[in-house]
Protein backbone atom coordinates (compact mmCIF):
# COMPACT_ATOMS: atom_id res chain seq x y z
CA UNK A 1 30.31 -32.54 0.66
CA UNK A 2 30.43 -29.37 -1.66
CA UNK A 3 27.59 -27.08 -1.08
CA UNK A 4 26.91 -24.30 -4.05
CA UNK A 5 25.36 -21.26 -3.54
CA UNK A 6 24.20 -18.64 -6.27
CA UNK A 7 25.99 -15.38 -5.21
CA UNK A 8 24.28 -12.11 -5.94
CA UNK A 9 26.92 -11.16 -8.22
CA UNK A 10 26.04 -13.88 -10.46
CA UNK A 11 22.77 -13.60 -11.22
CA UNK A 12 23.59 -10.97 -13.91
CA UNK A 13 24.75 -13.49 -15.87
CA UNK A 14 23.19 -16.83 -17.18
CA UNK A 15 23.84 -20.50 -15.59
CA UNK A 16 25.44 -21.15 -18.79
CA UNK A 17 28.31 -19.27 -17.46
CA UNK A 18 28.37 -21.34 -14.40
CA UNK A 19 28.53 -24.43 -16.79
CA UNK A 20 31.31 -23.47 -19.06
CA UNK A 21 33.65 -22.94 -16.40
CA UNK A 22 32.67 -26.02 -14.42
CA UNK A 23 33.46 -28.23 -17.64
CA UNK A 24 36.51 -26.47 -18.31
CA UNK A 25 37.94 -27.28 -14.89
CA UNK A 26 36.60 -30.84 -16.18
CA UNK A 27 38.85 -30.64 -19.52
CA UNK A 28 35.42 -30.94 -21.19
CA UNK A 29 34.78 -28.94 -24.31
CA UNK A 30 30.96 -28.37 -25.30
CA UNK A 31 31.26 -31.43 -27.64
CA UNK A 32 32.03 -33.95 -24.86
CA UNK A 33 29.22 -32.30 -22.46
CA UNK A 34 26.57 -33.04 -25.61
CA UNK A 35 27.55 -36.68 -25.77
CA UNK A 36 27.68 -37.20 -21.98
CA UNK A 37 24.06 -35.71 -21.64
CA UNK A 38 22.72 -37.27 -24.66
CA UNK A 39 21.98 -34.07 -25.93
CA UNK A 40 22.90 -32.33 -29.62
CA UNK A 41 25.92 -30.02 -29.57
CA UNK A 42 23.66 -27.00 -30.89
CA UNK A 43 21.58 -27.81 -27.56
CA UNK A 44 23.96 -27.62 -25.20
CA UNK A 45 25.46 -24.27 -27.03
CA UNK A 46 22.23 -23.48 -26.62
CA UNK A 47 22.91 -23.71 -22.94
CA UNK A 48 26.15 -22.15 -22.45
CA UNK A 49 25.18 -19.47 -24.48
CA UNK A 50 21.75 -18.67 -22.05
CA UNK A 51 19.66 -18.91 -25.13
CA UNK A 52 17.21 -21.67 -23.32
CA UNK A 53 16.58 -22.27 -19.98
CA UNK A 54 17.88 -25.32 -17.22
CA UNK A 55 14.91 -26.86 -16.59
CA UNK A 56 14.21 -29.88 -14.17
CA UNK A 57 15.95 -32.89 -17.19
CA UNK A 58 18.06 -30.73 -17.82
CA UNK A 59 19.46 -29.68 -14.11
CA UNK A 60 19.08 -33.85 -13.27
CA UNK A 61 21.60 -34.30 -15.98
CA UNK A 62 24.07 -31.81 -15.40
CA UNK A 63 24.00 -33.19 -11.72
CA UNK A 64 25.22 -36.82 -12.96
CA UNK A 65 27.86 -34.95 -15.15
CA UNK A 66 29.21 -32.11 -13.64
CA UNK A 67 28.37 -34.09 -9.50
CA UNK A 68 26.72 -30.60 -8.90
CA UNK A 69 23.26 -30.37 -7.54
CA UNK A 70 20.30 -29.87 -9.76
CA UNK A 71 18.80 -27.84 -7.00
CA UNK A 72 21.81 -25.45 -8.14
CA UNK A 73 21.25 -25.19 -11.20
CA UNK A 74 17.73 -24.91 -11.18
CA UNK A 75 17.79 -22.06 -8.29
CA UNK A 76 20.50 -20.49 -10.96
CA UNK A 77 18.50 -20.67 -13.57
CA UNK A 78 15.25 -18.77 -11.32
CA UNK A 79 17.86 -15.87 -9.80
CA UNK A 80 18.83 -14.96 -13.43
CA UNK A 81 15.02 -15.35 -14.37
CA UNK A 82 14.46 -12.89 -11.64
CA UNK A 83 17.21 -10.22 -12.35
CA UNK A 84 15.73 -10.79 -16.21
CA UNK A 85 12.67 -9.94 -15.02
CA UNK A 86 13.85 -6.58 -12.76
CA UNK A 87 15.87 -5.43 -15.75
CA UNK A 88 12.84 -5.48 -18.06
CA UNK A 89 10.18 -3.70 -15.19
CA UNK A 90 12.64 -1.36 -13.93
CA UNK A 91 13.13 -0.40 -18.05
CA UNK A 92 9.33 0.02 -18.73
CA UNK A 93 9.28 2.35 -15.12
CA UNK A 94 12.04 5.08 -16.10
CA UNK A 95 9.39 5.60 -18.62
CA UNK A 96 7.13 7.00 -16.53
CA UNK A 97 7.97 10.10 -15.11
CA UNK A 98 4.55 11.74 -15.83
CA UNK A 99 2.99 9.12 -13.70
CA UNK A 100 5.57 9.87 -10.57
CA UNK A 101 5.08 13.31 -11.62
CA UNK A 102 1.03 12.93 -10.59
CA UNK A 103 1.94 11.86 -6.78
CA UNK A 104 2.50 15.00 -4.19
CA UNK A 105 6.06 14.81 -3.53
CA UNK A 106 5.56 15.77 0.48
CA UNK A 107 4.92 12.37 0.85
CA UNK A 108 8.71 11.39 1.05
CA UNK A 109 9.27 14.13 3.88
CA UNK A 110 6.33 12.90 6.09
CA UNK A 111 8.41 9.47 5.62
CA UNK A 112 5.09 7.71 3.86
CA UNK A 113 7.58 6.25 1.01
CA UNK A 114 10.86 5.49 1.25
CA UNK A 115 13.59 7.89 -0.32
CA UNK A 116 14.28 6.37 -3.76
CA UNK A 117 18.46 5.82 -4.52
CA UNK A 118 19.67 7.45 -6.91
CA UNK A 119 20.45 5.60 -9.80
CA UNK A 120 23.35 5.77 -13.12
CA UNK A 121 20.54 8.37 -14.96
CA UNK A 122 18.01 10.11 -14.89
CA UNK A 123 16.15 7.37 -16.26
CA UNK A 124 16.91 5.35 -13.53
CA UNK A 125 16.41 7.39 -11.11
CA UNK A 126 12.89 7.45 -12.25
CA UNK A 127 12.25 4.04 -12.46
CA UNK A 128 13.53 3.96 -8.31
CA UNK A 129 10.84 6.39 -7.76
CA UNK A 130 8.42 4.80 -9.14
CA UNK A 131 9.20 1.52 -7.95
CA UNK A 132 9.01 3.15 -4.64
CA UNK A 133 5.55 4.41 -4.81
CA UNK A 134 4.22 0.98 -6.20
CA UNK A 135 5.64 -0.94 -3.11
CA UNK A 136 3.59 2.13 -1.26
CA UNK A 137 0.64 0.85 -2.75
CA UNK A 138 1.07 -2.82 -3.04
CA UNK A 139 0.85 -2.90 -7.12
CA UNK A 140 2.54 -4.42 -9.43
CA UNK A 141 2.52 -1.63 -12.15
CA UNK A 142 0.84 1.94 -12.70
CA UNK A 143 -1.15 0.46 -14.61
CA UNK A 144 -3.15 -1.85 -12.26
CA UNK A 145 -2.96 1.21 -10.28
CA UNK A 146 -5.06 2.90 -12.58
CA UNK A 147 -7.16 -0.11 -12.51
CA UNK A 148 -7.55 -0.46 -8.82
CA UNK A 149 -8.39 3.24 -7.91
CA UNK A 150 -9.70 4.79 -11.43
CA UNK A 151 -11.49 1.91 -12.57
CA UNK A 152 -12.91 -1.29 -11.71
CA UNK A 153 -12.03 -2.62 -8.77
CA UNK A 154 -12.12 0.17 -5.86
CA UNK A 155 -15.47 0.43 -7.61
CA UNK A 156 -16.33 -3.02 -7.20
CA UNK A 157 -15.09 -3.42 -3.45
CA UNK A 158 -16.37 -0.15 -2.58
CA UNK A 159 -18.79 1.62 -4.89
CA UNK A 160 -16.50 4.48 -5.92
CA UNK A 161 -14.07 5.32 -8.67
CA UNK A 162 -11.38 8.12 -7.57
CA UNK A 163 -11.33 8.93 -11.27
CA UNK A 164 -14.17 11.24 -10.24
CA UNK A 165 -12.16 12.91 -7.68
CA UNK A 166 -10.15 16.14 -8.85
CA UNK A 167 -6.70 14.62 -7.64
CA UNK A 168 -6.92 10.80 -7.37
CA UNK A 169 -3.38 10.44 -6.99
CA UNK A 170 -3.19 12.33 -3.80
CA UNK A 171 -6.30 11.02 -2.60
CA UNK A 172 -5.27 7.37 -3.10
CA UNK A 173 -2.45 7.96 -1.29
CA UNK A 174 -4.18 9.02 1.60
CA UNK A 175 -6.34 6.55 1.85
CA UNK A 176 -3.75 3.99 1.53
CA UNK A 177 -1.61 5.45 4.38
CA UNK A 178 -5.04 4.56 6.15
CA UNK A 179 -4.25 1.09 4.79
CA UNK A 180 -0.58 1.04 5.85
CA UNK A 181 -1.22 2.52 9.71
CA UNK A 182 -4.31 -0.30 10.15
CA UNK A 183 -2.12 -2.97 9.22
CA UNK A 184 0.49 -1.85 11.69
CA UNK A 185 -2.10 -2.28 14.73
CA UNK A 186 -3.81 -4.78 13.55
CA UNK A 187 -7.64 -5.46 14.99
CA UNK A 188 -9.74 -8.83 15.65
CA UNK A 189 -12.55 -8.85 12.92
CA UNK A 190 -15.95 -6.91 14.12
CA UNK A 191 -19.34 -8.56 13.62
CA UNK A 192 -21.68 -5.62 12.25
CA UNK A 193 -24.33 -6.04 14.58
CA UNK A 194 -22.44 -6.43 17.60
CA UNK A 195 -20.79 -2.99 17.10
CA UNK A 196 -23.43 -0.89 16.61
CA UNK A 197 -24.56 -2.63 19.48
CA UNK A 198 -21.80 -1.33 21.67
CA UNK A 199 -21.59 1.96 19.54
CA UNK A 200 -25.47 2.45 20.94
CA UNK A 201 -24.26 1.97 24.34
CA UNK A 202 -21.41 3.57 24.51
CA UNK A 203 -23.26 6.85 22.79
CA UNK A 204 -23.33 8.88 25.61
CA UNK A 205 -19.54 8.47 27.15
CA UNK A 206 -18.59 9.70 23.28
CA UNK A 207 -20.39 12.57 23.55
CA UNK A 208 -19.66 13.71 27.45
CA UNK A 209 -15.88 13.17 25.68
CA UNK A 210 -16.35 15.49 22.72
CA UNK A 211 -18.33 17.81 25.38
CA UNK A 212 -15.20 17.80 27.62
CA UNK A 213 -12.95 18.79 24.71
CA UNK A 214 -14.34 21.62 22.61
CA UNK A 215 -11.11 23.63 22.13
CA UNK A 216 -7.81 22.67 20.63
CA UNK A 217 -4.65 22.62 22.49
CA UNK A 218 -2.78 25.66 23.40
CA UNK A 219 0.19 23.81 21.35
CA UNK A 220 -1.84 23.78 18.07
CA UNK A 221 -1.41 27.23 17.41
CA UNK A 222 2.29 25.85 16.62
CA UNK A 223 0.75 23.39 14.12
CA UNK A 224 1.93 23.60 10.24
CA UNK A 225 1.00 21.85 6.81
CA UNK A 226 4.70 20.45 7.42
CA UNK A 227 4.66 19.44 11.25
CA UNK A 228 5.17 15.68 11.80
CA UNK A 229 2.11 13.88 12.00
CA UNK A 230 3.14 12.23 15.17
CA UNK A 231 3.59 15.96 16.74
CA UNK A 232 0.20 16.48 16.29
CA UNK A 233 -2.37 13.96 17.69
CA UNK A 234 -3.17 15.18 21.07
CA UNK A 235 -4.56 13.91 24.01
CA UNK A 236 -8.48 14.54 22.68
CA UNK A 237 -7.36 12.22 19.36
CA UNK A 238 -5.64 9.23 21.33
CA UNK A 239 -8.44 9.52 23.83
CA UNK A 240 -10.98 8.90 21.38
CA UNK A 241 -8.74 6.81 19.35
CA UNK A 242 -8.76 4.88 22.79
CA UNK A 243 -12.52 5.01 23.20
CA UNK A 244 -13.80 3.89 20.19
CA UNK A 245 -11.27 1.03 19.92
CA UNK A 246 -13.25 -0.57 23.33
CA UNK A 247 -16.66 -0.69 21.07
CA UNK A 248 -13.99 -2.24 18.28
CA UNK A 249 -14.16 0.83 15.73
CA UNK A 250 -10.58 1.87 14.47
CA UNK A 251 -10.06 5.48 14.34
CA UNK A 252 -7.11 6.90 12.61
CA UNK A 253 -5.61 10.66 12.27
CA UNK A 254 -3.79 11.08 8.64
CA UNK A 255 -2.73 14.08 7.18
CA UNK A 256 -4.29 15.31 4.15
CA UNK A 257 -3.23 17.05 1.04
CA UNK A 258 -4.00 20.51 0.03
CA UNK A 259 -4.73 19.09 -3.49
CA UNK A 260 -6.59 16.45 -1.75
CA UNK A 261 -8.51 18.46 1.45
CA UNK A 262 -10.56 15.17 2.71
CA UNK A 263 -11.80 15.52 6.23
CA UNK A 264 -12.86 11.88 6.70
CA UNK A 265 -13.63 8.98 5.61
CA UNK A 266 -15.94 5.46 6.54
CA UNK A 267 -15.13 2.23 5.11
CA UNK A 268 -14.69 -1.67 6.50
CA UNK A 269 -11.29 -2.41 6.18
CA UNK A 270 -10.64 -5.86 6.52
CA UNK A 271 -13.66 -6.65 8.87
CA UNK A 272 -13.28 -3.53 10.60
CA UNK A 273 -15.46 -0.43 11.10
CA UNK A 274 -12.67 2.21 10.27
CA UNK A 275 -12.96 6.07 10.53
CA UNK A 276 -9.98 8.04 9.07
CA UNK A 277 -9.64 11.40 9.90
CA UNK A 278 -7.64 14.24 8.99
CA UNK A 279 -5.02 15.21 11.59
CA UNK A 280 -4.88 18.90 11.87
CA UNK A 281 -8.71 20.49 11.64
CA UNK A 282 -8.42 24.40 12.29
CA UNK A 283 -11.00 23.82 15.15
CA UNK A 284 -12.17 21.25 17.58
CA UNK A 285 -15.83 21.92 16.14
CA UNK A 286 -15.31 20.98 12.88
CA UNK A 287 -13.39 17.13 14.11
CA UNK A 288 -16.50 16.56 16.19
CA UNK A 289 -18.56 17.37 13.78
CA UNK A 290 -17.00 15.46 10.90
CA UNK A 291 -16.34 12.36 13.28
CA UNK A 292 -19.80 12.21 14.41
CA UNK A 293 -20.82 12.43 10.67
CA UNK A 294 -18.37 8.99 9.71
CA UNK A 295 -19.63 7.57 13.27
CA UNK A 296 -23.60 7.70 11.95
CA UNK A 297 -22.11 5.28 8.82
CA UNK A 298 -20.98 2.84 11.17
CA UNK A 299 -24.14 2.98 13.04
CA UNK A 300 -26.92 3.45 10.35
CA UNK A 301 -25.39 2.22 7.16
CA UNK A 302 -23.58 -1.25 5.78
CA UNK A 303 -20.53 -2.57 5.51
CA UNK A 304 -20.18 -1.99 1.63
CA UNK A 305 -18.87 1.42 0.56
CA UNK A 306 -16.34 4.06 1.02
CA UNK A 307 -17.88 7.49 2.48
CA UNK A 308 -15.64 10.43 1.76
CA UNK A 309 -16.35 14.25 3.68
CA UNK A 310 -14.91 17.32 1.96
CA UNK A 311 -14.89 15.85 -1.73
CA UNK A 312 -16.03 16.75 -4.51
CA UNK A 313 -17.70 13.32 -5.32
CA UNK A 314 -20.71 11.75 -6.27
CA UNK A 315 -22.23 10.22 -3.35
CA UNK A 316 -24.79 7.18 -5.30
CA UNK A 317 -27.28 7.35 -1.91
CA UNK A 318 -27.05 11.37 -0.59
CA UNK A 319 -29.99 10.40 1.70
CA UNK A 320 -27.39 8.58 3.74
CA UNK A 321 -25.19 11.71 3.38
CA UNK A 322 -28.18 13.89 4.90
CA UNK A 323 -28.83 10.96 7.49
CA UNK A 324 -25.31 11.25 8.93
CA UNK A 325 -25.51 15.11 8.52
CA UNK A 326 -28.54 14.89 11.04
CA UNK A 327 -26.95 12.49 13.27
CA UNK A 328 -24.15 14.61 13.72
CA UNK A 329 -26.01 18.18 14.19
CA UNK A 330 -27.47 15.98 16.91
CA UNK A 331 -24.44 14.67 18.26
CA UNK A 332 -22.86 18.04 18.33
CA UNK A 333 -25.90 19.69 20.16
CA UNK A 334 -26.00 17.38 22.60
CA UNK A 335 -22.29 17.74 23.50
CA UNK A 336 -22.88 21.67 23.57
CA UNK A 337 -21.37 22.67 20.55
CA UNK A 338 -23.94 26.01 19.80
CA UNK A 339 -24.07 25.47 16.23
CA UNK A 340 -24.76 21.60 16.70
């Protein structure tokens, strides 16, 4: 039995293609396919010419004349759909420079997003880039970008709108890195009350920890804005990292940007308590501190909301802000930090 395959060369052109040379090989002419399929001449043209789709009667009745599959034709017929439908998005993306334009471009050399190939023009090369950054952020277009982090729905799932933020575009990508790393090491969902639970127990060891690592490493004097974030999360970071995990709270160390200088951040990320943190604080005091901050979310406040440190941002409940201020000037005294 003959089996057919679509090869990827093919898909550039329609199954009509496919079609006329089958029927030639047959001795058919256009004429003879119309009166075999029942069809009008102009319809099967029609065909030939790609002008309408193979669609399930039709496939069904190319298979009794041509002895060719219809699941051929009619997986032809999506492939070209597909490359159709490429040709047209990666057109409407080479228009967008400005938009690629917005994003910091150090995220290619920390190896966030992929290195976009180079394309024919400059036009193309564009629409790679962009393409790039929109797999980076699981959208379909920049424009349900700019719905999903400037308008409605980061607002809906988490009370904020980065359009208040000075530069949402580096922003979002930090947080989505966030995103990206979580999904990597995945974690069993956390019932609310059952963590802070465990966070209430497990106070005291977190504390003795931050207590027994005030000072940065001697090798973070060799830290840079462009030293690989996995050459800089230390022993302290994996420790806690470690620690917290065990009371089922995700932390995570992400670079920031200097457009973009976020210390930390709270949020639930699917059913998880998740504190992201930047990687390379100039001292130990100012991790604890900010970590304890995040920590008194996960411990006083819900589920719903994104809490952002070191952003210019309107914060819709600040006496939350001041409660996890005080939690962590408590935090920090207690470890022996002078300040607290």
């Amino acid at each position: 039995m003959n089996v057919y395959h679509c090869g990827e060369l093919a898909v550039i052109f329609p199954p009509g293609r496919d079609l006329a040379e089958k029927i030639q090989e047959m001795g058919m002419d256009a004429n003879d396919l119309a009166a075999r399929m029942g069809y009008t001449p102009k319809a099967v043209n029609d065909i030939l010419q790609g002008n309408v789709r193979i669609v399930s009667e039709v496939a069904f009745l190319l298979e009794m004349v041509t002895n060719i599959p219809s699941s051929y034709w009619l997986r032809r017929q999506v492939s070209y759909d597909e490359y159709l439908i490429r040709e047209k998005v990666k057109a409407s993306l080479g228009n967008q420079p400005l938009w690629k334009k917005s994003f910091p471009a150090e995220a290619c050399a920390r190896n966030w997003i992929e290195k976009a190939p180079e394309g024919k023009s400059k036009t193309e090369t564009t629409a790679n880039e962009v393409h790039t950054l929109l797999k980076f952020f699981a959208v379909g277009t920049p424009q349900a970008w700019d719905r999903y982090y400037k308008d409605a729905r980061l607002k809906v799932a988490f009370r904020i709108s980065l359009a208040e933020v000075k530069d949402p575009y580096a922003m979002s990508m930090w947080i989505r890195r966030g995103e990206i790393l979580s999904d990597e090491d995945p974690m069993e969902p956390q019932d609310h009350k059952a963590v802070r639970k465990k966070l209430k127990q497990h106070l005291p060891e977190i504390i003795d920890f931050a207590a027994a690592n005030k000072a940065l490493p001697e090798s973070a004097k060799d830290i840079t804005y462009n030293t690989p974030e996995a050459d800089v999360v230390d022993d302290c970071m994996t420790g806690l990292a470690e620690l917290c995990r065990k009371i089922g709270i995700r932390i995570l160390f992400v670079q920031n940007f200097k457009t973009a200088p976020v210390h930390g951040m709270y949020r639930w990320y699917k059913d998880v308590p998740t504190i992201q943190l930047h990687d390379r604080f100039k001292s130990r005091e100012a991790m604890w501190h900010t970590f304890f901050h995040e920590l008194a979310h996960v411990l006083y406040h819900g589920k719903k909301g994104i809490c952002l440190q070191n952003v210019d941002i309107t914060h819709h409940h600040p006496e939350k802000e001041e409660e996890a201020n005080c939690f962590a000037q408590k935090c920090m005294a207690e470890a022996g930090f002078v300040d607290g």
